[in-house]
N, C-alpha and C. Protein backbone atom coordinates (compact mmCIF):
# COMPACT_ATOMS: atom_id res chain seq x y z
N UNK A 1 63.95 -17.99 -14.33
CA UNK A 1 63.03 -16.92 -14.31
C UNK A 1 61.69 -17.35 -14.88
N UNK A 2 61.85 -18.26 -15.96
CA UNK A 2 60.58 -18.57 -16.65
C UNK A 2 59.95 -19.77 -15.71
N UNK A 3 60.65 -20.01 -14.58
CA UNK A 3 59.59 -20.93 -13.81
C UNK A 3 58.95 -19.80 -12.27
N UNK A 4 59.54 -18.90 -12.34
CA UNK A 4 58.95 -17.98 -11.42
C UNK A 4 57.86 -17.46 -11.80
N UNK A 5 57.38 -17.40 -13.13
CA UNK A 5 56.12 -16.30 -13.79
C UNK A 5 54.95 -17.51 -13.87
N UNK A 6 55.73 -18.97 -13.96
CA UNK A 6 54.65 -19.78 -14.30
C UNK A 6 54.29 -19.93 -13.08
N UNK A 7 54.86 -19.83 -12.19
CA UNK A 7 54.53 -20.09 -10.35
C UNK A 7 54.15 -18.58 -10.27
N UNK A 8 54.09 -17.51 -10.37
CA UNK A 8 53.24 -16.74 -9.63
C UNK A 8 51.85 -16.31 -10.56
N UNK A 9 51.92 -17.31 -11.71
CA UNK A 9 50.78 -16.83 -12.69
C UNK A 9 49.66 -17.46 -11.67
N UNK A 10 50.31 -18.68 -11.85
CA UNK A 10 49.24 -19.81 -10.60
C UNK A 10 48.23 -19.53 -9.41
N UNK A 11 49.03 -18.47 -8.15
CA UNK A 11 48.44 -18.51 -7.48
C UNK A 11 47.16 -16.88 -7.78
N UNK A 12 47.44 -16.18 -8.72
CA UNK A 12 46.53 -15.52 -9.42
C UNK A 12 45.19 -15.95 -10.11
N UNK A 13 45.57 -17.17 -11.13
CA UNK A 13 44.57 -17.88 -11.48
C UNK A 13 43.83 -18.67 -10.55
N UNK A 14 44.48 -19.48 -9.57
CA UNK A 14 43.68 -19.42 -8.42
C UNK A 14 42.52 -18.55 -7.50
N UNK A 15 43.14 -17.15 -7.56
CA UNK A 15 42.75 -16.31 -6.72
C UNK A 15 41.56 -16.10 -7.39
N UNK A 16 41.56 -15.66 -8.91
CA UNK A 16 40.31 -15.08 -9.81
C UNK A 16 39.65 -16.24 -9.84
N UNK A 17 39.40 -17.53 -10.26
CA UNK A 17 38.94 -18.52 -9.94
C UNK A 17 38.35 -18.54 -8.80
N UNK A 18 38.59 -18.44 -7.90
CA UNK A 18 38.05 -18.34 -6.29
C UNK A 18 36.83 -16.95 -6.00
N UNK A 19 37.44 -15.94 -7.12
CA UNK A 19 36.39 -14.76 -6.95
C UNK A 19 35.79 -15.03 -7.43
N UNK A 20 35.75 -15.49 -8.42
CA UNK A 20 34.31 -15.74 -9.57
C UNK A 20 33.70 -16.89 -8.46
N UNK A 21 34.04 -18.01 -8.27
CA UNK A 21 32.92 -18.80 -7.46
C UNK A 21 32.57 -18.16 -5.85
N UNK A 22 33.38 -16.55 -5.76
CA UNK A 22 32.96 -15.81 -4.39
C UNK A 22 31.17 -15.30 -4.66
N UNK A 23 32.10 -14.53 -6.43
CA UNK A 23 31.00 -13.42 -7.10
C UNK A 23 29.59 -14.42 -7.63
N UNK A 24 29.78 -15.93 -7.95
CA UNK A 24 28.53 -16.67 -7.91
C UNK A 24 27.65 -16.96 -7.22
N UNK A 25 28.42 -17.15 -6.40
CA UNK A 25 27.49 -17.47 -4.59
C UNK A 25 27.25 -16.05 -4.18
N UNK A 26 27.77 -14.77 -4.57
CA UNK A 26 27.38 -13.96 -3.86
C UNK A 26 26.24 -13.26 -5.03
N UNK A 27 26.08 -13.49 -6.39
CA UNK A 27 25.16 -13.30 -6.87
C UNK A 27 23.74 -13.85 -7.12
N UNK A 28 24.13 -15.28 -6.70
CA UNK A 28 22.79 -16.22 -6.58
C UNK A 28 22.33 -15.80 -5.19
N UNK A 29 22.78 -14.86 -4.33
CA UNK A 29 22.75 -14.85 -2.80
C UNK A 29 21.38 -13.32 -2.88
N UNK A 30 22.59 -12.21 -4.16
CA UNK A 30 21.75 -11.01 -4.27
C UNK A 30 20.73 -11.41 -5.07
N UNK A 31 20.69 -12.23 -5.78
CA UNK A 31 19.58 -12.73 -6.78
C UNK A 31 17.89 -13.07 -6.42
N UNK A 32 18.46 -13.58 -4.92
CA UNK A 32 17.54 -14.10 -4.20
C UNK A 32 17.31 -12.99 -2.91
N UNK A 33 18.19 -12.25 -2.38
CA UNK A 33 17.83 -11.00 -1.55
C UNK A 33 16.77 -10.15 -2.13
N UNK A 34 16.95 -10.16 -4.33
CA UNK A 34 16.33 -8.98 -4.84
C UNK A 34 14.86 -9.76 -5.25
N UNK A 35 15.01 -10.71 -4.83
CA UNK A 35 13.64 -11.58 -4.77
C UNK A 35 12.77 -11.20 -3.72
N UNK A 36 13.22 -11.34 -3.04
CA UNK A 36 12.81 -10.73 -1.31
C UNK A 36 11.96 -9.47 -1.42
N UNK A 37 13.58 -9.22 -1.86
CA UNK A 37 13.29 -7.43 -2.30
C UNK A 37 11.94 -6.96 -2.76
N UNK A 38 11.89 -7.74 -3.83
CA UNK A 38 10.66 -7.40 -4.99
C UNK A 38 9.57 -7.28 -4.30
N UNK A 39 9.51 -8.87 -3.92
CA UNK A 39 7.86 -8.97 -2.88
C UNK A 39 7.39 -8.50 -2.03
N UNK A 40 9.15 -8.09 -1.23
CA UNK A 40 8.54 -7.02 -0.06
C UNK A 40 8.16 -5.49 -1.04
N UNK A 41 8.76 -5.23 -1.76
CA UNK A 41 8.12 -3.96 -2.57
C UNK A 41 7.15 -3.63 -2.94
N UNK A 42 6.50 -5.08 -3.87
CA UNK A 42 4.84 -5.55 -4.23
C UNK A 42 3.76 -4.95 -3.04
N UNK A 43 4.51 -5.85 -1.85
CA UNK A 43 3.48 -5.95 -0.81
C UNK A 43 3.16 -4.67 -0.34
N UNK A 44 4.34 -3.95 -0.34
CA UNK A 44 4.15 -2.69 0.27
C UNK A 44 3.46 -1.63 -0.41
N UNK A 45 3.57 -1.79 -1.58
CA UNK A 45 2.99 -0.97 -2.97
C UNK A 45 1.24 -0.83 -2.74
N UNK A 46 1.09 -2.68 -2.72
CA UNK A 46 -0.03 -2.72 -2.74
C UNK A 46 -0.87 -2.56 -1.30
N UNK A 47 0.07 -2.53 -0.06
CA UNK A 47 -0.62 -2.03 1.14
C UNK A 47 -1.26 -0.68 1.11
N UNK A 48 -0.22 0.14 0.46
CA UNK A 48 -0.80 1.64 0.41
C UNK A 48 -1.65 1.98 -0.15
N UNK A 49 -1.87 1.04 -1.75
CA UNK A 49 -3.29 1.24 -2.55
C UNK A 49 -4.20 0.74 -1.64
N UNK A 50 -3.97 -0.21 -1.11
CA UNK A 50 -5.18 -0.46 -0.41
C UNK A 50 -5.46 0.28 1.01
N UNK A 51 -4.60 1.28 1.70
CA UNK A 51 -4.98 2.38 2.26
C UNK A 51 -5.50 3.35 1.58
N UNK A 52 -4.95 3.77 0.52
CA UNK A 52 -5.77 4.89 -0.32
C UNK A 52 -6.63 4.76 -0.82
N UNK A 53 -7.39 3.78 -1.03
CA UNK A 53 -8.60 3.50 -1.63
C UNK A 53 -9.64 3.38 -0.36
N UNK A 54 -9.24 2.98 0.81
CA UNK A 54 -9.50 2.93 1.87
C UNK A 54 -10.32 4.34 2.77
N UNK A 55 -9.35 5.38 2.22
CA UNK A 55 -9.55 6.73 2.94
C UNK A 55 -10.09 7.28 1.81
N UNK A 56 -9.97 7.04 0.85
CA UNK A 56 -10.51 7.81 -0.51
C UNK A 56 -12.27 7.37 -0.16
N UNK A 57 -12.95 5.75 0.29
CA UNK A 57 -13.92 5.71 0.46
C UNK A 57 -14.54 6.58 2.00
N UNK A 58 -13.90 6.67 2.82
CA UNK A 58 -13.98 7.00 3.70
C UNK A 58 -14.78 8.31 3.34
N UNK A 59 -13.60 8.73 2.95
CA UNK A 59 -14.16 10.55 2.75
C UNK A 59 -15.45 10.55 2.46
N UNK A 60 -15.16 9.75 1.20
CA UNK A 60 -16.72 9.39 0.34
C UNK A 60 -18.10 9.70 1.43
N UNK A 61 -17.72 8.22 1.73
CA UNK A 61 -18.95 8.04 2.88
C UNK A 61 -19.39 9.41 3.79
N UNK A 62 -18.39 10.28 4.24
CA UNK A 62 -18.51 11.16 5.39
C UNK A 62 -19.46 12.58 4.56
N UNK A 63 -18.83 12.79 2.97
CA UNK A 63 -19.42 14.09 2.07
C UNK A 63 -21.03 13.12 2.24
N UNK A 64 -20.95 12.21 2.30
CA UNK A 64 -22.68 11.45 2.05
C UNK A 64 -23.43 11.56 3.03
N UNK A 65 -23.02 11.14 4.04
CA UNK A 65 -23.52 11.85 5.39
C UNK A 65 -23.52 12.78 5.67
N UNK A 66 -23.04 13.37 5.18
CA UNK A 66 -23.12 15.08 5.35
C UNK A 66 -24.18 15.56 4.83
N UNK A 67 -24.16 15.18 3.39
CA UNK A 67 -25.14 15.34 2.66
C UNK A 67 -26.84 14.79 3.33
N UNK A 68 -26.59 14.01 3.44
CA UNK A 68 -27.82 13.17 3.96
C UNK A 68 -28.43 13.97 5.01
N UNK A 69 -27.78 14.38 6.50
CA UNK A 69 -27.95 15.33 6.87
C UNK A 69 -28.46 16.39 7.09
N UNK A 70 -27.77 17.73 5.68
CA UNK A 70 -28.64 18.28 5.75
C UNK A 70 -29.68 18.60 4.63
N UNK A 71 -29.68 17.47 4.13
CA UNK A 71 -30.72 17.10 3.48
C UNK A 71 -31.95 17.04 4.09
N UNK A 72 -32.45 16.51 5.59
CA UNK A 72 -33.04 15.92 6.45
C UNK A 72 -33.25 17.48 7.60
N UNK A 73 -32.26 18.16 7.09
CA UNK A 73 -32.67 19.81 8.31
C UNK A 73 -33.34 20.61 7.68
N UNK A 74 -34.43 21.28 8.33
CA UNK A 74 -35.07 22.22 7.66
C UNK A 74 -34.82 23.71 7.34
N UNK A 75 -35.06 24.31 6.74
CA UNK A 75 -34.53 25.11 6.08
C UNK A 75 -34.34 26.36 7.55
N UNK A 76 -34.83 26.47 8.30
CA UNK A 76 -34.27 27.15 9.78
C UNK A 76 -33.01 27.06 10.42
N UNK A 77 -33.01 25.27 10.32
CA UNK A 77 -31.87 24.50 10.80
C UNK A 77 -30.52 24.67 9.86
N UNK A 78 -30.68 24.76 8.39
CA UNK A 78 -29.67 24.93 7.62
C UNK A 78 -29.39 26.69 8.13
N UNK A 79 -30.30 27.58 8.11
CA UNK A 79 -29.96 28.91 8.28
C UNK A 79 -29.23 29.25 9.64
N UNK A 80 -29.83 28.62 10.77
CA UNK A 80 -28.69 28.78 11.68
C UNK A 80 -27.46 28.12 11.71
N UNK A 81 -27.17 26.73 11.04
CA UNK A 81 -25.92 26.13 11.00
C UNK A 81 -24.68 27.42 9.89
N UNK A 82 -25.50 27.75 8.56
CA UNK A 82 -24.66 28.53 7.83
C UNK A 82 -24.93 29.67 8.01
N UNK A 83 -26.29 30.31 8.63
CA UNK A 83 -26.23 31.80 8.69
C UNK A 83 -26.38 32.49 7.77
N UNK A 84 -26.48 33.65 7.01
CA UNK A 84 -26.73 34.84 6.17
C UNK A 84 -25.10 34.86 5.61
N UNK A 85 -24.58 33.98 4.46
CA UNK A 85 -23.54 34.16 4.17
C UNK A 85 -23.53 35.00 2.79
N UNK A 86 -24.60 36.02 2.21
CA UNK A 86 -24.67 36.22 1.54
C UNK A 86 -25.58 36.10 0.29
N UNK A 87 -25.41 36.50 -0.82
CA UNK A 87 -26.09 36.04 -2.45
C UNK A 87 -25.11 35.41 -2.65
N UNK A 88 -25.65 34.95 -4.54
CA UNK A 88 -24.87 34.43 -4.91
C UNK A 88 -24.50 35.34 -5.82
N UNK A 89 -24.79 36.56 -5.96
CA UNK A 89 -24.48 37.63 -7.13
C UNK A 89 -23.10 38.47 -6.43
């Protein structure tokens, strides 16, 4: 009996042995997926700041031209674009 436990201890220690060098290779594997991971995250992070800063100038530019505009219309031209909208009281 005591050579049956030492023979089936064996192919156990084998087996866990074999997972751990499964779970190494498969962690140097995720190690390097979450590498991936990261940069593609970075990149993407920083794509969007650099859309939002993008449209954030945009706007900018368009309130400036606007401004500019009717800055440049005379006071007839502003009255028919906005019309009699009132006081300010």
């Amino acid at each position: 009996m005591g050579k049956k436990k030492k023979q089936g201890q064996k192919p156990v220690e084998q087996a866990s042995s074999q997972s751990r060098k499964n779970e190494d290779s498969l962690t140097l594997q995720d190690q390097l997926n979450g590498d991936i991971l990261a940069k593609l995250k970075a990149a993407k992070k920083s794509l969007v700041e650099e859309e939002q800063a993008k449209e954030e100038e945009r706007q900018a530019r368009l309130v400036f031209e606007r401004k500019q505009r009717e800055k440049n219309m005379s006071f007839e031209e502003l009255l028919d674009k906005y019309g009699d909208q009132g006081s300010k009281f």
